[in-house]
C-alpha atoms as a PDB file:
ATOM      1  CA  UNK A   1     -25.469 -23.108  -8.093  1.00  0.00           C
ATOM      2  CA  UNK A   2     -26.954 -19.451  -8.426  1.00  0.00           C
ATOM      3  CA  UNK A   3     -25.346 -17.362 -10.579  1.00  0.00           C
ATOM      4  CA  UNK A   4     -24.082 -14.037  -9.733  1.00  0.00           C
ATOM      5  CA  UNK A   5     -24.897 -10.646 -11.210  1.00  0.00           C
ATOM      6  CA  UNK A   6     -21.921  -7.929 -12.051  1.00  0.00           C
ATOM      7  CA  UNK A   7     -22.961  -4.488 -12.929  1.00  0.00           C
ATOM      8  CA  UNK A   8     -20.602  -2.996 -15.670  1.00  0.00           C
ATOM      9  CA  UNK A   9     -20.818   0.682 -15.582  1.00  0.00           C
ATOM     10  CA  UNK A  10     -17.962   2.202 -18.283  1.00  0.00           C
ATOM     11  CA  UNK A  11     -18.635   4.853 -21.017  1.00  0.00           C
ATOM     12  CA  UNK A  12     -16.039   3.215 -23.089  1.00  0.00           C
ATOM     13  CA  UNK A  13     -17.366   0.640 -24.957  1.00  0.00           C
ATOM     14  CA  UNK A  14     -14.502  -1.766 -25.910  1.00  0.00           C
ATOM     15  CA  UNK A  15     -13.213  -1.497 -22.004  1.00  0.00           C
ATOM     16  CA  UNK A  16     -16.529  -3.047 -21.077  1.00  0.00           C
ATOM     17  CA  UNK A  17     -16.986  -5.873 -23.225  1.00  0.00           C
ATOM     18  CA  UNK A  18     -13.844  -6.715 -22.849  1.00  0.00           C
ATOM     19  CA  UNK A  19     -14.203  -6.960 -18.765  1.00  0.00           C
ATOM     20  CA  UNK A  20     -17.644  -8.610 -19.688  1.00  0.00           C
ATOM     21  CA  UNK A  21     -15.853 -11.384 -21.395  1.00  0.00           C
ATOM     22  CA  UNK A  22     -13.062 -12.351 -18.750  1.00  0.00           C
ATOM     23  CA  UNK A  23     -16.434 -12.035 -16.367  1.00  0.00           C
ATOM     24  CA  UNK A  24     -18.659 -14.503 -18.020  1.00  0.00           C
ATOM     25  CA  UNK A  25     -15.373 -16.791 -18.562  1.00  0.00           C
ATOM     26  CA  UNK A  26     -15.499 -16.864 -14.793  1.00  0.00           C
ATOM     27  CA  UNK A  27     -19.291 -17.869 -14.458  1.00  0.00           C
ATOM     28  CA  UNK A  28     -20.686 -14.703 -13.325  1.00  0.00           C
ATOM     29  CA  UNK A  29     -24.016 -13.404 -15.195  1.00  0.00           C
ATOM     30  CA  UNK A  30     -23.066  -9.682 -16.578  1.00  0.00           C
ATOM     31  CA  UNK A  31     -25.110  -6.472 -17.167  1.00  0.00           C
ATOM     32  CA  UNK A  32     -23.928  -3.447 -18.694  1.00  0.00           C
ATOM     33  CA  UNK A  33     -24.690   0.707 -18.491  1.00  0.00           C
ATOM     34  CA  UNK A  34     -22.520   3.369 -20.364  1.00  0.00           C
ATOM     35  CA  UNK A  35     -23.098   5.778 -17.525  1.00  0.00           C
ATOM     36  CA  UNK A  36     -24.279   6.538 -14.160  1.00  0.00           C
ATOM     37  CA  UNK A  37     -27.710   7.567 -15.218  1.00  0.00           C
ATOM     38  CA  UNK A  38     -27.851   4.245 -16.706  1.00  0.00           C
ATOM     39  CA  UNK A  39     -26.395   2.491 -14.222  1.00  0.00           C
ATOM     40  CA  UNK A  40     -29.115   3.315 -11.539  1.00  0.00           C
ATOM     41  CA  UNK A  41     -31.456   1.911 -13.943  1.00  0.00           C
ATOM     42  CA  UNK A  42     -30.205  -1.080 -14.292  1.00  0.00           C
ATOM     43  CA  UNK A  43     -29.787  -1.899 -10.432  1.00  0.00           C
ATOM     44  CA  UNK A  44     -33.867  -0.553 -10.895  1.00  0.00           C
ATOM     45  CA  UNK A  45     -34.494  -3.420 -12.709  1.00  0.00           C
ATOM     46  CA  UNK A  46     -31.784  -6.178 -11.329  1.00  0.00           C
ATOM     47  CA  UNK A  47     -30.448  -7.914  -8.206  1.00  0.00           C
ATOM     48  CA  UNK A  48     -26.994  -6.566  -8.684  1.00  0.00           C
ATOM     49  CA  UNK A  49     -24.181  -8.316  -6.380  1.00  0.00           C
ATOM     50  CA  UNK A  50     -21.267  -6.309  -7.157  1.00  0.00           C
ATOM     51  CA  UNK A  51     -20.549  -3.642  -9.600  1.00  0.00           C
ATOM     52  CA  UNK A  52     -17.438  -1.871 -11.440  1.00  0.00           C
ATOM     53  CA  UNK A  53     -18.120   1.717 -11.805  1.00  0.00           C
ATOM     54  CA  UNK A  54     -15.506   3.637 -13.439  1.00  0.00           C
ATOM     55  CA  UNK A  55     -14.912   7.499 -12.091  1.00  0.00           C
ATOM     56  CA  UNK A  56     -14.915   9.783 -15.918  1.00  0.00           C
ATOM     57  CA  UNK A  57     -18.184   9.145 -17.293  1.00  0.00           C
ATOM     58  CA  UNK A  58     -20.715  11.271 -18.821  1.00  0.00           C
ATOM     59  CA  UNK A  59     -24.141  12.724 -17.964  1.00  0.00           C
ATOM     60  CA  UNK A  60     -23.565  11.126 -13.955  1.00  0.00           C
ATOM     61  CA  UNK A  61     -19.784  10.253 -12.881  1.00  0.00           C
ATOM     62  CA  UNK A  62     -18.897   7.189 -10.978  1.00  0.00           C
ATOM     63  CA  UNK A  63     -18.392   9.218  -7.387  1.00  0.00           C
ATOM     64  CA  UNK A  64     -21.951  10.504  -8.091  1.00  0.00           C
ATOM     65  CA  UNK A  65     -23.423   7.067  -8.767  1.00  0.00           C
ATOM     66  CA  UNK A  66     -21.134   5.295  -5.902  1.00  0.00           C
ATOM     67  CA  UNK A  67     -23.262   7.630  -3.324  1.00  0.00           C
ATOM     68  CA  UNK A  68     -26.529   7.120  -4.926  1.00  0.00           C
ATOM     69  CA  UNK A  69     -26.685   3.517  -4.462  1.00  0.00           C
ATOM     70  CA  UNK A  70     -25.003   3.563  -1.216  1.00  0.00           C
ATOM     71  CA  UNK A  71     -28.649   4.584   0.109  1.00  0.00           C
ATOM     72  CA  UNK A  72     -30.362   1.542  -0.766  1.00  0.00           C
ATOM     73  CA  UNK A  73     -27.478  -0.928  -1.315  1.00  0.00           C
ATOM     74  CA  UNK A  74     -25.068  -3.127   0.225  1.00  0.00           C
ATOM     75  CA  UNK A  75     -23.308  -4.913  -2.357  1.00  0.00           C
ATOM     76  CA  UNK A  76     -19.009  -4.065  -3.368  1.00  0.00           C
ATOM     77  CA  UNK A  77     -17.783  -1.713  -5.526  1.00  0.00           C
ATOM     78  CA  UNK A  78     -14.899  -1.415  -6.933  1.00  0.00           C
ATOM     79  CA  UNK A  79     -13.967   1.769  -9.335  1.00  0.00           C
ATOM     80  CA  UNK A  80     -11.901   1.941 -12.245  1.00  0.00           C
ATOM     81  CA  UNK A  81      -9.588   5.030 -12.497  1.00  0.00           C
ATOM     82  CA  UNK A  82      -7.076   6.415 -13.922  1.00  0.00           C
ATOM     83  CA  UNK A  83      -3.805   7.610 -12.334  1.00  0.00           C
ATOM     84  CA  UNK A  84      -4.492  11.192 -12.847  1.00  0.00           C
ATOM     85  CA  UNK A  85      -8.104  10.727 -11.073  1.00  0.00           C
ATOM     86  CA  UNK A  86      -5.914   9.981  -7.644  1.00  0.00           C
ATOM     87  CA  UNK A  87      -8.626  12.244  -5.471  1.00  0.00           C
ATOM     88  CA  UNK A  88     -11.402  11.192  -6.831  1.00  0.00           C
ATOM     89  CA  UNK A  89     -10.297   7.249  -6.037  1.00  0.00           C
ATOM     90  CA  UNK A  90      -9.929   8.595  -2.676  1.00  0.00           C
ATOM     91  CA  UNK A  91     -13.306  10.436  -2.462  1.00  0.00           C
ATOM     92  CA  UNK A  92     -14.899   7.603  -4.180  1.00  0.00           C
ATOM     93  CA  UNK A  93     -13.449   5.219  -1.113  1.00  0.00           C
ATOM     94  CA  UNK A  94     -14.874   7.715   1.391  1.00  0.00           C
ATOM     95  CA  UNK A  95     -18.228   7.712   0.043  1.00  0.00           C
ATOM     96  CA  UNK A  96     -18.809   4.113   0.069  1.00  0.00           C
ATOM     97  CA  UNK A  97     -16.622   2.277  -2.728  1.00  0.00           C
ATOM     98  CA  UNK A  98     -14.957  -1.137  -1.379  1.00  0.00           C
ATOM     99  CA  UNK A  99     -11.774  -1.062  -3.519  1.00  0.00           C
ATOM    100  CA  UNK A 100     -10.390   0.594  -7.015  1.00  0.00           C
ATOM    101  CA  UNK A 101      -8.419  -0.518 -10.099  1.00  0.00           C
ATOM    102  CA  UNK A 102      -6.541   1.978 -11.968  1.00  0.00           C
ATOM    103  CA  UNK A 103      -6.152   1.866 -15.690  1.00  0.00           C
ATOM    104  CA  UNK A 104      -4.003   0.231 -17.340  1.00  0.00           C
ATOM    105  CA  UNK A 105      -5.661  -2.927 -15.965  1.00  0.00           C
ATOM    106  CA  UNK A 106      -4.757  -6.842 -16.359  1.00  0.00           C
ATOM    107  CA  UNK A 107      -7.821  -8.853 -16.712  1.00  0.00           C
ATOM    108  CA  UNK A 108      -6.243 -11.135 -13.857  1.00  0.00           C
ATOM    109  CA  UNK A 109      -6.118  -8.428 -11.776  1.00  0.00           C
ATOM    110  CA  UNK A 110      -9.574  -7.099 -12.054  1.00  0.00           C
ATOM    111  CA  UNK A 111     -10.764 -10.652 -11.823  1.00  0.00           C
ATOM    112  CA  UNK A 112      -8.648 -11.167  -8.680  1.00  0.00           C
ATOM    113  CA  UNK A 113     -10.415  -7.858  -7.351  1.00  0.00           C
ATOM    114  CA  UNK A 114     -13.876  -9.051  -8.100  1.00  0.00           C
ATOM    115  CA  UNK A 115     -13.532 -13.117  -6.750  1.00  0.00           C
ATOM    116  CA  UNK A 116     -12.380 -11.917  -3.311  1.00  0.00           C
ATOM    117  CA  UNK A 117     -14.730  -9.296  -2.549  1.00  0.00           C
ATOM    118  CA  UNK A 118     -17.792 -11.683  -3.686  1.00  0.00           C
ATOM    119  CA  UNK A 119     -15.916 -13.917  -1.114  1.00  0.00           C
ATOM    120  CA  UNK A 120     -16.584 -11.833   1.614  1.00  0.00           C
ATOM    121  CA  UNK A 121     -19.350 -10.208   0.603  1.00  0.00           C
ATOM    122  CA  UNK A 122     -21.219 -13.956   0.439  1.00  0.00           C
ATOM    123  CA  UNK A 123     -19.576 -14.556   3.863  1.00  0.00           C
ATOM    124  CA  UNK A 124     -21.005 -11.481   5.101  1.00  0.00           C
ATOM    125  CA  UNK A 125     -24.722 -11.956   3.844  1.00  0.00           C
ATOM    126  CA  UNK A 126     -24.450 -15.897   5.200  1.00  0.00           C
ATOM    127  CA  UNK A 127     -23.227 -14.026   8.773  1.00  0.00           C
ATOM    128  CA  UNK A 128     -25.983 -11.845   8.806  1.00  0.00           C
ATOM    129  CA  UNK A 129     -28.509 -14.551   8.222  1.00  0.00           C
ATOM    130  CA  UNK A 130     -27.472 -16.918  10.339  1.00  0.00           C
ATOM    131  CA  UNK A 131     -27.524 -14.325  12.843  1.00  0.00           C
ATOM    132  CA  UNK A 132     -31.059 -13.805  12.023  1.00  0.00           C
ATOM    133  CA  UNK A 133     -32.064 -17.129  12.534  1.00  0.00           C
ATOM    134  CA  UNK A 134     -29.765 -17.129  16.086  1.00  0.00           C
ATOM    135  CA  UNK A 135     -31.518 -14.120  17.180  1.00  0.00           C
ATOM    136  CA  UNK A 136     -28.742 -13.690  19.714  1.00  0.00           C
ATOM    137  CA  UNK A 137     -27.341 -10.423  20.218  1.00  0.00           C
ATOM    138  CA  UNK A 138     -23.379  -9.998  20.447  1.00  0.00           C
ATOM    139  CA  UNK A 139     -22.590  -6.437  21.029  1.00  0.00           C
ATOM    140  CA  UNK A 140     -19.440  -4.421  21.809  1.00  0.00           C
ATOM    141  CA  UNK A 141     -19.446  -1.196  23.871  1.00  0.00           C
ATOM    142  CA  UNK A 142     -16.491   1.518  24.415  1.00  0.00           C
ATOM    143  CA  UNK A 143     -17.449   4.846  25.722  1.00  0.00           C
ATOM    144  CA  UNK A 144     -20.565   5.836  24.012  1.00  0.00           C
ATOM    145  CA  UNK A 145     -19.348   3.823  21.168  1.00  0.00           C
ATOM    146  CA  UNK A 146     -21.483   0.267  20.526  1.00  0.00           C
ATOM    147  CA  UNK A 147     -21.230  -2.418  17.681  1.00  0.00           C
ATOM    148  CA  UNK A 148     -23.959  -5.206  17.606  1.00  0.00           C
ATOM    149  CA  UNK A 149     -22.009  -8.283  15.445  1.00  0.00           C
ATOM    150  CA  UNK A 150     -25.582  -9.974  15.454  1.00  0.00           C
ATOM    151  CA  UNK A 151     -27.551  -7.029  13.354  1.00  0.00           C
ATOM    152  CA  UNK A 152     -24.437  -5.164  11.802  1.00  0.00           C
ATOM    153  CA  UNK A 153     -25.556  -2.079  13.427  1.00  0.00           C
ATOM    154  CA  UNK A 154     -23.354   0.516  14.828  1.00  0.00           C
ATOM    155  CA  UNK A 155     -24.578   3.421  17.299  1.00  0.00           C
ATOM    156  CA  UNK A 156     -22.977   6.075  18.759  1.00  0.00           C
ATOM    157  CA  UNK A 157     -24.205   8.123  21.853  1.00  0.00           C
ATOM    158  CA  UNK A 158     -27.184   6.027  20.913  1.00  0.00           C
ATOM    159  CA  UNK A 159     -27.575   7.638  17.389  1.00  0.00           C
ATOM    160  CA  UNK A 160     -27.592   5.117  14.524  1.00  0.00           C
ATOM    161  CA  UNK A 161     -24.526   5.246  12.268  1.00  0.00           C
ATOM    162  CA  UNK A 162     -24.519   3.867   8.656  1.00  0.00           C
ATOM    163  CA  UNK A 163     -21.547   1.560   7.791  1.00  0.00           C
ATOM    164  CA  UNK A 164     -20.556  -0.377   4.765  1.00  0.00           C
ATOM    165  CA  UNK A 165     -19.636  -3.938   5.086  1.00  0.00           C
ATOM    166  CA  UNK A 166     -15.801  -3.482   4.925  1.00  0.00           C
ATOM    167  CA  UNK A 167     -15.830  -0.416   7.573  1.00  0.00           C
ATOM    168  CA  UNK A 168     -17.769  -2.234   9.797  1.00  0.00           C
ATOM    169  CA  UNK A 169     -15.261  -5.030   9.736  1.00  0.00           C
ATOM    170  CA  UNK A 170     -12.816  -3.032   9.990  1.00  0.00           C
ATOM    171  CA  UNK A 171     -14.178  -2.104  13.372  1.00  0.00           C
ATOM    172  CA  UNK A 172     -15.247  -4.838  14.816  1.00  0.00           C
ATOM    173  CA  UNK A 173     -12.232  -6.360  14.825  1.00  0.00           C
ATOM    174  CA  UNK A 174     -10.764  -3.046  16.574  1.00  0.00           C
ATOM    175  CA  UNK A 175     -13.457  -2.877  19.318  1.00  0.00           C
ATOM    176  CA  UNK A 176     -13.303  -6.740  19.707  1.00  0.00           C
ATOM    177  CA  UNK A 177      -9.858  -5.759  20.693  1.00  0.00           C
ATOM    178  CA  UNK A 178      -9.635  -2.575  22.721  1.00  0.00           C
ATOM    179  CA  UNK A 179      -6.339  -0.620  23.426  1.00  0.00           C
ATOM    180  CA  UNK A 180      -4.787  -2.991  21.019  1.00  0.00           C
ATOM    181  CA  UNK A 181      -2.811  -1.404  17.886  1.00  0.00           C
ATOM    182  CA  UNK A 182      -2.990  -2.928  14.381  1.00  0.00           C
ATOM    183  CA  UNK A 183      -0.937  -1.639  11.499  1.00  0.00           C
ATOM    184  CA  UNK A 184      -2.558  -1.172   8.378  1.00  0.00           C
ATOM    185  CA  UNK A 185      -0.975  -4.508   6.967  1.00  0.00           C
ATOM    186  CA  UNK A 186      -2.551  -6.407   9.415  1.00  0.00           C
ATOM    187  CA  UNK A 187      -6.215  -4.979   9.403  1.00  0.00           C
ATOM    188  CA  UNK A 188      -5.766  -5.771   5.561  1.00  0.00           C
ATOM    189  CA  UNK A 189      -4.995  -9.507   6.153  1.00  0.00           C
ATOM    190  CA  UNK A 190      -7.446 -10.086   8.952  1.00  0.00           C
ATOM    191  CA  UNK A 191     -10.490  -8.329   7.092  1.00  0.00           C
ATOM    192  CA  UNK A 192      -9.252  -8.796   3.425  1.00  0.00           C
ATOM    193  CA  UNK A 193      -7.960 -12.366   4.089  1.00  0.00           C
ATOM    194  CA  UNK A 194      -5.447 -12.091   2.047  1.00  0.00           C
ATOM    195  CA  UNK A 195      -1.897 -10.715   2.007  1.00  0.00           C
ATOM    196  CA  UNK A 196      -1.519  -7.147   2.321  1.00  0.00           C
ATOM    197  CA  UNK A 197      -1.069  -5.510  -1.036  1.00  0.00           C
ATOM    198  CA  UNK A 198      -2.798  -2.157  -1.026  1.00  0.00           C
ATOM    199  CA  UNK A 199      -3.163  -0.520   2.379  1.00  0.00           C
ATOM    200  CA  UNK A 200      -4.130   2.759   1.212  1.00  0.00           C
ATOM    201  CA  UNK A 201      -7.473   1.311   1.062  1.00  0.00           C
ATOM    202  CA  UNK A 202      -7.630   0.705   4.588  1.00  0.00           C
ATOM    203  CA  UNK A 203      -6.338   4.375   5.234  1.00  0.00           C
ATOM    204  CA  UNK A 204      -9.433   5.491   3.602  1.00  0.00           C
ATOM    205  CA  UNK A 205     -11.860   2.843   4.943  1.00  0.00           C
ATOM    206  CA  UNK A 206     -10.410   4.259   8.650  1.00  0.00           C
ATOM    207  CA  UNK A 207     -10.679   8.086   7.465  1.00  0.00           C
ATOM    208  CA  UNK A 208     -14.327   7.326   6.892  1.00  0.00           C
ATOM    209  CA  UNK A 209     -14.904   5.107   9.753  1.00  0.00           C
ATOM    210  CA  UNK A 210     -14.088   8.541  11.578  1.00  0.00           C
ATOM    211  CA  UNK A 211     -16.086  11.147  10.383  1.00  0.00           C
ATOM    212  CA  UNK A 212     -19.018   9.082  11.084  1.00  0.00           C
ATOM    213  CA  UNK A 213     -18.292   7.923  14.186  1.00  0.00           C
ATOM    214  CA  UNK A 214     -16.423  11.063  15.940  1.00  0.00           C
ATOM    215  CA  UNK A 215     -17.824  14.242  16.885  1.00  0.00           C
ATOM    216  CA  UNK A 216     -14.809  15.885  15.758  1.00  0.00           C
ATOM    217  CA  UNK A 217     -12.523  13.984  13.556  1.00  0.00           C
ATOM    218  CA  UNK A 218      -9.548  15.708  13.768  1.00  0.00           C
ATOM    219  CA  UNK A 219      -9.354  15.126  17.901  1.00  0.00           C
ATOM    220  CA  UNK A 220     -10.715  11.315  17.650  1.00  0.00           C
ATOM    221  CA  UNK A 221     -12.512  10.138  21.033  1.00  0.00           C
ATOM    222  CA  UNK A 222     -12.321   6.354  19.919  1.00  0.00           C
ATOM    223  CA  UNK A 223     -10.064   5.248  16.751  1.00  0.00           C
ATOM    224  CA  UNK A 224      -7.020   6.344  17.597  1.00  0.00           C
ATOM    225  CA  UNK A 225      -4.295   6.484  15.051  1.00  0.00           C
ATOM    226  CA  UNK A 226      -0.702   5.551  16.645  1.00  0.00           C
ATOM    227  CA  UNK A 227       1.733   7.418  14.277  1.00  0.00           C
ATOM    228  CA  UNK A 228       3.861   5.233  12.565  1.00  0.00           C
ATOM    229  CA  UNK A 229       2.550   1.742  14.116  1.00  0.00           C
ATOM    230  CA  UNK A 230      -1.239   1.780  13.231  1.00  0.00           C
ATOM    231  CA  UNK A 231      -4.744   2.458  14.709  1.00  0.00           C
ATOM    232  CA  UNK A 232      -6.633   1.110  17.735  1.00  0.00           C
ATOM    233  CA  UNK A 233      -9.542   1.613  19.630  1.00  0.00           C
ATOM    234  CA  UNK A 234      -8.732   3.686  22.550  1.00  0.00           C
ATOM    235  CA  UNK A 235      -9.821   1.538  25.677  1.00  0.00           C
ATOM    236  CA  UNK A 236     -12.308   2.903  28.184  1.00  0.00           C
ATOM    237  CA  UNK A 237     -11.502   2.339  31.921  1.00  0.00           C
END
């Protein structure tokens, strides 16, 4: 069975062994960087599947890092922070982490974090090959708006738009359903595929989905957010 690589990037030493331990308990194959600056390095010099960045860190800070490696890689992230560093976990969502973990952490809850997003980030890499090897194209169009399941590619007015795995879940299964309104609990459980237990992710995720895919955010042309029920895509007659 191949194993799978876990970036550890944490200026404070005993935090990461200690993750490194309950990681390698649970089969995966760790690395380890005290900073950002580090961190880069090491994804230089590895195939990294998934990393835990954590925000404070010296010489280059998590948020920094987050958005460096968002421009040549695919793979989850989830940030450690601490309560105080509330707006940073929300920047570092918007600039391409997948989830966060604020300290105080359980082991069993990191771990929890890391299993299910490998989940779905090994269902999403089998997807895209097998779509690959299909080389049929499914692809969704509202307004100017157009997903293509087959290639993961999202364009808008024909311009290319760059989109992490979970946002382009996220809307897929809102254009595969048009006009139809999905609270945040339920976007969690149908993307997530698991019970809903921190929505404010998928606030973010849906935040970002819309600057890149409105012109202007603020008046949204296609995700619609229905106060106090959800968010849809708005259907096109």
């Amino acid at each position: 069975m191949e194993m799978n690589h876990i970036l550890i990037v944490e200026d404070d030493k005993d935090i990461r062994e200690a993750v490194a331990i309950y990681l390698k308990s649970q089969g995966y194959e760790v690395f380890q960087a005290g900073d950002g600056v580090e961190g880069l390095e090491m994804l230089e010099r590895e195939e990294i599947h998934l990393a835990i960045v954590d925000i404070m860190m010296p010489r280059m800070d998590g948020i920094t890092m987050t958005m460096k490696l968002r421009e040549k890689h695919d793979f989850p992230v989830i940030m450690l922070s601490a309560k105080s560093e509330e707006v940073d976990k929300v920047m570092g969502l918007n600039i391409g982490a997948d989830d966060y973990v604020t300290k105080p952490f359980t082991p069993m809850e990191l771990m929890a974090r890391v299993n299910s997003q490998m989940r779905r980030y090994k269902r999403f890499m089998e997807k895209l090959q097998q779509k690959e090897q299909e080389n049929t194209d499914t692809i969704y169009t509202m307004g100017g708006l157009e997903l293509n399941e087959s290639t993961f590619e999202v364009r808008v007015d024909g311009a290319p738009v760059k989109m992490t795995p979970m946002e382009f879940k996220i809307l897929l299964l809102l254009i595969k359903n048009p006009g139809r309104v999905f609270s945040a609990d339920e976007i969690y459980e149908r993307v997530w595929n698991e019970r809903a237990v921190n929505t404010e992710t998928v606030m973010v995720h849906v935040r970002n989905i819309r600057e890149k895919i409105e012109i202007n955010p603020k008046e949204p042309k296609y995700l619609k957010v229905v106060w106090g029920v959800g968010y849809k895509i708005e259907k096109f007659s």
